[in-house]
Structure formats: structure tokens, C-alpha cells
C-alpha atoms as a PDB file:
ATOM      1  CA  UNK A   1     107.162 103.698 -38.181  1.00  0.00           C
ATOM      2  CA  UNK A   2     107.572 106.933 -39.490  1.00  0.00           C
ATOM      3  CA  UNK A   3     105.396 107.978 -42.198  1.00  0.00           C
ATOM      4  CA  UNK A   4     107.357 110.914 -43.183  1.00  0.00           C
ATOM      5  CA  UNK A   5     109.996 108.543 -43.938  1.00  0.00           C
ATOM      6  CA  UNK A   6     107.888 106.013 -45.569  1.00  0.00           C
ATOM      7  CA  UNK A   7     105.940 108.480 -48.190  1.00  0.00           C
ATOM      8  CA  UNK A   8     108.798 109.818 -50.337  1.00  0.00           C
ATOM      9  CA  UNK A   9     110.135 106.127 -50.779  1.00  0.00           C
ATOM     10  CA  UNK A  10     106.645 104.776 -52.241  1.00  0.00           C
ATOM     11  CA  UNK A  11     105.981 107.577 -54.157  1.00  0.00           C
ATOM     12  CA  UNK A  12     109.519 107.246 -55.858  1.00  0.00           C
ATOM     13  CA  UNK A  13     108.814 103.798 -56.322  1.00  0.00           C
ATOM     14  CA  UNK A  14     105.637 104.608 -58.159  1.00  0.00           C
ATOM     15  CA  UNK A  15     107.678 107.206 -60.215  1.00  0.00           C
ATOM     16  CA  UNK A  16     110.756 105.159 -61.105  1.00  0.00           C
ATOM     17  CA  UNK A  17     108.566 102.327 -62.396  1.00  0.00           C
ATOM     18  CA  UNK A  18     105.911 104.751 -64.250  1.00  0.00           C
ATOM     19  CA  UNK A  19     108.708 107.329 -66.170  1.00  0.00           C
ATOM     20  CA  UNK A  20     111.490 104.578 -66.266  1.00  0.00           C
ATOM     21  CA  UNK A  21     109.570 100.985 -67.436  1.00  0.00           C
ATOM     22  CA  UNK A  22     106.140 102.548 -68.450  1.00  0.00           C
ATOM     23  CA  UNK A  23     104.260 100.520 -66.146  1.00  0.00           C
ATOM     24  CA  UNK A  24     101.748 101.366 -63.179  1.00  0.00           C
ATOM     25  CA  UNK A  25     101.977  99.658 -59.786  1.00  0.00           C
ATOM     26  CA  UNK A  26      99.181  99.914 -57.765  1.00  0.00           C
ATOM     27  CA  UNK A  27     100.427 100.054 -53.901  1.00  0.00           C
ATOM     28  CA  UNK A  28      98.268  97.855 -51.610  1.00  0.00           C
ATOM     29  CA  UNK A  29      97.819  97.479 -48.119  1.00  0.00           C
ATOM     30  CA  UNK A  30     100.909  97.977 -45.594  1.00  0.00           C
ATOM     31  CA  UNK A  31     101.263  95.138 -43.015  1.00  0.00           C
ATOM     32  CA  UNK A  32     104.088  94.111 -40.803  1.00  0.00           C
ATOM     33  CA  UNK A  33     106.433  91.614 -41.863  1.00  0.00           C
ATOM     34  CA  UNK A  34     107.296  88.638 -39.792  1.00  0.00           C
ATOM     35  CA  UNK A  35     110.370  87.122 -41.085  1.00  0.00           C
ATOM     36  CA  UNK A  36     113.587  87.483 -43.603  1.00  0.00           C
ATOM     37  CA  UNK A  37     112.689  85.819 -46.271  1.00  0.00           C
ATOM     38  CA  UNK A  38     111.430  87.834 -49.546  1.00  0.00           C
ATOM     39  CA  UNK A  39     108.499  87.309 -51.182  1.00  0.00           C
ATOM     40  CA  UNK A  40     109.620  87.811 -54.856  1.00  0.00           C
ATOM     41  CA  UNK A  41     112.776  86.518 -56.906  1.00  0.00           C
ATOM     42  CA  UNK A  42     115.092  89.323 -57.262  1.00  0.00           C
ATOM     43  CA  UNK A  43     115.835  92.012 -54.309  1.00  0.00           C
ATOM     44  CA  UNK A  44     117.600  95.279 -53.806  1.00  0.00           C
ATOM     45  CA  UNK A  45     118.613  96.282 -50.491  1.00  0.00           C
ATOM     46  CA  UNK A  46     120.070  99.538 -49.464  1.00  0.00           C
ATOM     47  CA  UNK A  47     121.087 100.959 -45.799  1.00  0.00           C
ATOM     48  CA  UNK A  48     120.276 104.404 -44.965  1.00  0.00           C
ATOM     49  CA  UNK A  49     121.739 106.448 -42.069  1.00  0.00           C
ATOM     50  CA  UNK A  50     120.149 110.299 -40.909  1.00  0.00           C
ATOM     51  CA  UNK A  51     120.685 112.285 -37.808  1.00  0.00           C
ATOM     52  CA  UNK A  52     117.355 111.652 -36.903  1.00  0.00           C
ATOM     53  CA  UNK A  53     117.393 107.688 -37.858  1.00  0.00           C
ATOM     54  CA  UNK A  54     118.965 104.423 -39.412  1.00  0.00           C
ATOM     55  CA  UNK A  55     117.185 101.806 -41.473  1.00  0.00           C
ATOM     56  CA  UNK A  56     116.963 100.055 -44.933  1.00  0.00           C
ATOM     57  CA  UNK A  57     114.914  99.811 -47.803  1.00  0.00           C
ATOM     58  CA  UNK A  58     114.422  96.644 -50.124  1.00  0.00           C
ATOM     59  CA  UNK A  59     112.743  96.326 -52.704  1.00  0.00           C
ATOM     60  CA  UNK A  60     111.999  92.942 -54.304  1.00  0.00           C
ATOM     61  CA  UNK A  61     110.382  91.580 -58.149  1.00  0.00           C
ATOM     62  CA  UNK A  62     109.017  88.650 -59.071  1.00  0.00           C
ATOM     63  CA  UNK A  63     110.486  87.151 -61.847  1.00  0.00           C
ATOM     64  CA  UNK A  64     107.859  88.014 -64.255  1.00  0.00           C
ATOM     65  CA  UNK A  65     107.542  91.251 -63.370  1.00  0.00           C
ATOM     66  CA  UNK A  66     111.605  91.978 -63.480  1.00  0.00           C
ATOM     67  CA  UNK A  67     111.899  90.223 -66.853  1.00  0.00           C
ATOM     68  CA  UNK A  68     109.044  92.483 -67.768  1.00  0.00           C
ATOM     69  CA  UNK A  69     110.467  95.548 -66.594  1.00  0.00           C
ATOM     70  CA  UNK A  70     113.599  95.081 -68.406  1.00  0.00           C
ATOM     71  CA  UNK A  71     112.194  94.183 -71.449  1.00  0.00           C
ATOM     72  CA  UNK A  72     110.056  97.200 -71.261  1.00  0.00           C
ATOM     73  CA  UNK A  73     113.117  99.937 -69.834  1.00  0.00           C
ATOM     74  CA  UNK A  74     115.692  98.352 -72.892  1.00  0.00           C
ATOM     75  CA  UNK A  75     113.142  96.868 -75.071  1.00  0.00           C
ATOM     76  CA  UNK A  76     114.859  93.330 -74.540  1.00  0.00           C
ATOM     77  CA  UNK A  77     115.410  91.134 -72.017  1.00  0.00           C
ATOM     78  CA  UNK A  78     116.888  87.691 -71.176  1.00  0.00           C
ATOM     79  CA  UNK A  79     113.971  85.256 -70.331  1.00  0.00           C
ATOM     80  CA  UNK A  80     115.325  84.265 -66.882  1.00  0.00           C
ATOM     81  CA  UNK A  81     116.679  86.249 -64.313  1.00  0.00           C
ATOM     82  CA  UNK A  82     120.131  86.592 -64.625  1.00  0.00           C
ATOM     83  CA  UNK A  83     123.230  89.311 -63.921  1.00  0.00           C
ATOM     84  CA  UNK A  84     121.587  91.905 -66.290  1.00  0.00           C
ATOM     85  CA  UNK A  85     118.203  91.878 -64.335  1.00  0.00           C
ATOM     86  CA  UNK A  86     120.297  92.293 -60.925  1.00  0.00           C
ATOM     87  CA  UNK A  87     121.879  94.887 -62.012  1.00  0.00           C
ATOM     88  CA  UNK A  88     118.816  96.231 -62.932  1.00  0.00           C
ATOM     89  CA  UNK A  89     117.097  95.945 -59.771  1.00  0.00           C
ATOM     90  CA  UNK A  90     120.200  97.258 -58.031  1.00  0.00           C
ATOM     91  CA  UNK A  91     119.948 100.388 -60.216  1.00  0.00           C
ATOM     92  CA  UNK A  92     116.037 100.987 -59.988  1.00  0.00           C
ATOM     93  CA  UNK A  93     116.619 100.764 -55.934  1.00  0.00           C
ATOM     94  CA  UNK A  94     119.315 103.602 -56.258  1.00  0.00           C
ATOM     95  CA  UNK A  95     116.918 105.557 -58.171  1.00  0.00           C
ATOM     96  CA  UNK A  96     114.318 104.661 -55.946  1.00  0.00           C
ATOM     97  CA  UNK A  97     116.354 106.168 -52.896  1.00  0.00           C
ATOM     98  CA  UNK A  98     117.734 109.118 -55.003  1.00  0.00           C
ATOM     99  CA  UNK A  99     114.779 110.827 -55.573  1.00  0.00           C
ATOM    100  CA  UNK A 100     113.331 109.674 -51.477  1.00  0.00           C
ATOM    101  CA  UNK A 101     116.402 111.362 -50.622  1.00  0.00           C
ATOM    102  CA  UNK A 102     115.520 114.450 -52.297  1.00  0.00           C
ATOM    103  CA  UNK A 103     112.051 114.471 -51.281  1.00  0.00           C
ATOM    104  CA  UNK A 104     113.069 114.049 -48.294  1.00  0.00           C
ATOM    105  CA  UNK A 105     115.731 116.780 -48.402  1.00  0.00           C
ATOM    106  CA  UNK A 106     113.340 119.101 -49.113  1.00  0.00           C
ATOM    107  CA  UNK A 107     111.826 118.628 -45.405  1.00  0.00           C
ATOM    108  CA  UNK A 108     115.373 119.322 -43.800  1.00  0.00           C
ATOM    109  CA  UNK A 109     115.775 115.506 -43.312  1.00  0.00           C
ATOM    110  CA  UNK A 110     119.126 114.435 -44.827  1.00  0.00           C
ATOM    111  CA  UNK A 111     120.195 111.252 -44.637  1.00  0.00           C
ATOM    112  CA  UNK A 112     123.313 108.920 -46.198  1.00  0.00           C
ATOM    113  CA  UNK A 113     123.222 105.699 -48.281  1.00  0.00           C
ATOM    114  CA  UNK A 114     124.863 102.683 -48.648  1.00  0.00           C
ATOM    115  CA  UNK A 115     125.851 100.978 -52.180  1.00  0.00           C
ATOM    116  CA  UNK A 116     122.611  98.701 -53.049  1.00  0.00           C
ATOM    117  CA  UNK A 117     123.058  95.186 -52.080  1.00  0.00           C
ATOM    118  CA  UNK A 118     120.993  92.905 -54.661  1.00  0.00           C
ATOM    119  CA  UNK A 119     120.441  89.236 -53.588  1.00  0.00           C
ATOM    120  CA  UNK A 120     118.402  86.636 -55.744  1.00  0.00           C
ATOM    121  CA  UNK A 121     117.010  83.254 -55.915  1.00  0.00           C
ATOM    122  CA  UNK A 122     113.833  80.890 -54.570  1.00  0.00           C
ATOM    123  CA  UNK A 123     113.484  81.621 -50.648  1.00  0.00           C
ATOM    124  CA  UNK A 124     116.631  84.194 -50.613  1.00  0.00           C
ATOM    125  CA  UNK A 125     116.088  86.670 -47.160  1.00  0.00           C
ATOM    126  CA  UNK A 126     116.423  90.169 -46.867  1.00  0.00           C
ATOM    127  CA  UNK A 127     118.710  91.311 -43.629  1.00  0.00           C
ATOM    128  CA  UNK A 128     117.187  94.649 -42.504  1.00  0.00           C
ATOM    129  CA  UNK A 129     120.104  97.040 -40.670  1.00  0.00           C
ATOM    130  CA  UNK A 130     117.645  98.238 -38.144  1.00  0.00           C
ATOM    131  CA  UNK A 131     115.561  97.329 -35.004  1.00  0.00           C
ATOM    132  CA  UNK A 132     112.111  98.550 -35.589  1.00  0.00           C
ATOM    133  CA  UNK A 133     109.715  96.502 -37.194  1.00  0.00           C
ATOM    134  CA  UNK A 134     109.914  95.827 -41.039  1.00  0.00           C
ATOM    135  CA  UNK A 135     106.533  97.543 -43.140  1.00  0.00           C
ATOM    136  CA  UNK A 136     106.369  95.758 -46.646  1.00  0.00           C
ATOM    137  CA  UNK A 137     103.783  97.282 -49.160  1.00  0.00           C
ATOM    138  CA  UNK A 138     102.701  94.832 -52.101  1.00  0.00           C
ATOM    139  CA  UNK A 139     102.863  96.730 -55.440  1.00  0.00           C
ATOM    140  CA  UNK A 140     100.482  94.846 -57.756  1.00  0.00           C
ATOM    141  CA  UNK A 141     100.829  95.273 -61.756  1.00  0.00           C
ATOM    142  CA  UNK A 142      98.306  94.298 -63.798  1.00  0.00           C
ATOM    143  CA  UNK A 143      99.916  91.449 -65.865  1.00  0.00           C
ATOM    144  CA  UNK A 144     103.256  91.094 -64.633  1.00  0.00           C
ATOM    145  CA  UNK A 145     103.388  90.283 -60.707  1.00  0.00           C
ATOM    146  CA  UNK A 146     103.819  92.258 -57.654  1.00  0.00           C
ATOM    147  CA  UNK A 147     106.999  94.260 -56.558  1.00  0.00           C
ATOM    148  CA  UNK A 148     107.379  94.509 -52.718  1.00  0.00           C
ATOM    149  CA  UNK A 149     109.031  97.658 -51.082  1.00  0.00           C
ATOM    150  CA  UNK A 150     109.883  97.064 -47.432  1.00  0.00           C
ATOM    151  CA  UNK A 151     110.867  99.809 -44.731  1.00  0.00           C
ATOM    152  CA  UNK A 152     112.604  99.455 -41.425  1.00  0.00           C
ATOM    153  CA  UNK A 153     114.245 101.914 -39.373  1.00  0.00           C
ATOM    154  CA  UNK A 154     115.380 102.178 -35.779  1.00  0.00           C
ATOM    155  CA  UNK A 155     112.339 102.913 -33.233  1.00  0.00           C
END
């Protein structure tokens, strides 16, 4: 896994949740992930396609910590997740990949993307579009839950 790739998407991650929702997530260790299904409630998944690779980003909330982030981006929130916190976390994974892309951009590496795909629910599983192996990093908040944000592109 390329770490060139991986960089730009954490660090907008980091950004996105600190400017947008006012909230620090602090990124821990990277591991590889051994099956589809998420580890949070609420996920956005988006496909990505360069001259140099393809692969797909997700990027899943607990509950808590989506309800949380809405309530702190609008200053109010429904109390369970619903459509208004998918679209949410269908918008904060465009952002997300927005300003990857132009980090990335900046490096001569231009890639394409997909419309975000968000999928919810207990047990749902994220489909990556690619065949290397799938890198999720645990972003841990301090009293709201943990975002995941999970990388995998073609070897």
C-alpha cells in the first residue's frame, strides 16, 4: 500500500472533522483488515480511478460519534441515525476526497471519483473496488466514538 496515496486522505480526514464539526480525531494504529463488514454504524464509500491506480476509500461513524458530528456541524441533530446523518456522512466523504485529491494533485497524481455510496445499519459491509489489501485506521474522539477510514487500491 502506497503511502503517498494514503497520507493526503488521513490528513483530510483530520481537517474535515477539525474545521467542519470542531472536533479532534486522534488517528491510531493502521492494521490490515480481514473482512467486509464495518466496524461503525454509518459508512461512506467512494471509488477512485488514476493512471497510476484504482481503489476506494470508506469511511465509517459510530452512531454516537455521527449524531455528534451533526449536532456539532448544524447545531442539531436527530437522536438516531437517520437520512439526514447519511447524507451527512456521504458529504463529509466527498470533502474528505476533495481536498486528497488536491493534495494529491499537487504531486502530479490525478485521479477520478465516483459519487459516494453511503450504506448503514448493525453489521452492514463495505465492498472495496480493488484487489490489494484493505488498511483501516481507527480515529478515536475523546467522548464520542471512533470513525474508521479504510484504503484499498490495486497492488
Amino acid at each position: 500500500m502506497n503511502v503517498e496515496f494514503i497520507n493526503p486522505f488521513l490528513s483530510s480526514m483530520l481537517n474535515v472533522m477539525s474545521t467542519m464539526a470542531r472536533m479532534e480525531l486522534t488517528p491510531e494504529k493502521p492494521r490490515l483488515k480481514k473482512n467486509e463488514v464495518a466496524h461503525g454504524d454509518v459508512s461512506g464509500l467512494i471509488g477512485m480511478v488514476s493512471e497510476q491506480t484504482k481503489g476506494s476509500l470508506s469511511i465509517t461513524f459510530e452512531g454516537k460519534l455521527a449524531l455528534a458530528t451533526m449536532k456539532s456541524m448544524v447545531g442539531e441533530g436527530p437522536d438516531e441515525i437517520n437520512e439526514e446523518i447519511t447524507d451527512l456522512v456521504g458529504e463529509i466523504t466527498n470533502m474528505v476526497t476533495g481536498g486528497a485529491k488536491r493534495m494529491l494533485s499537487e504531486k502530479g497524481i490525478e485521479f477520478d471519483m465516483a459519487t459516494p455510496m453511503v450504506v448503514s445499519g448493525k453489521d452492514h459491509t463495505i465492498t472495496h473496488k480493488a484487489d490489494g489489501p484493505i488498511v483501516i485506521i481507527p480515529l478515536a474522539s475523546a467522548e464520542h466514538g471512533k470513525a474508521y477510514i479504510e484504503f484499498s487500491f490495486d497492488k
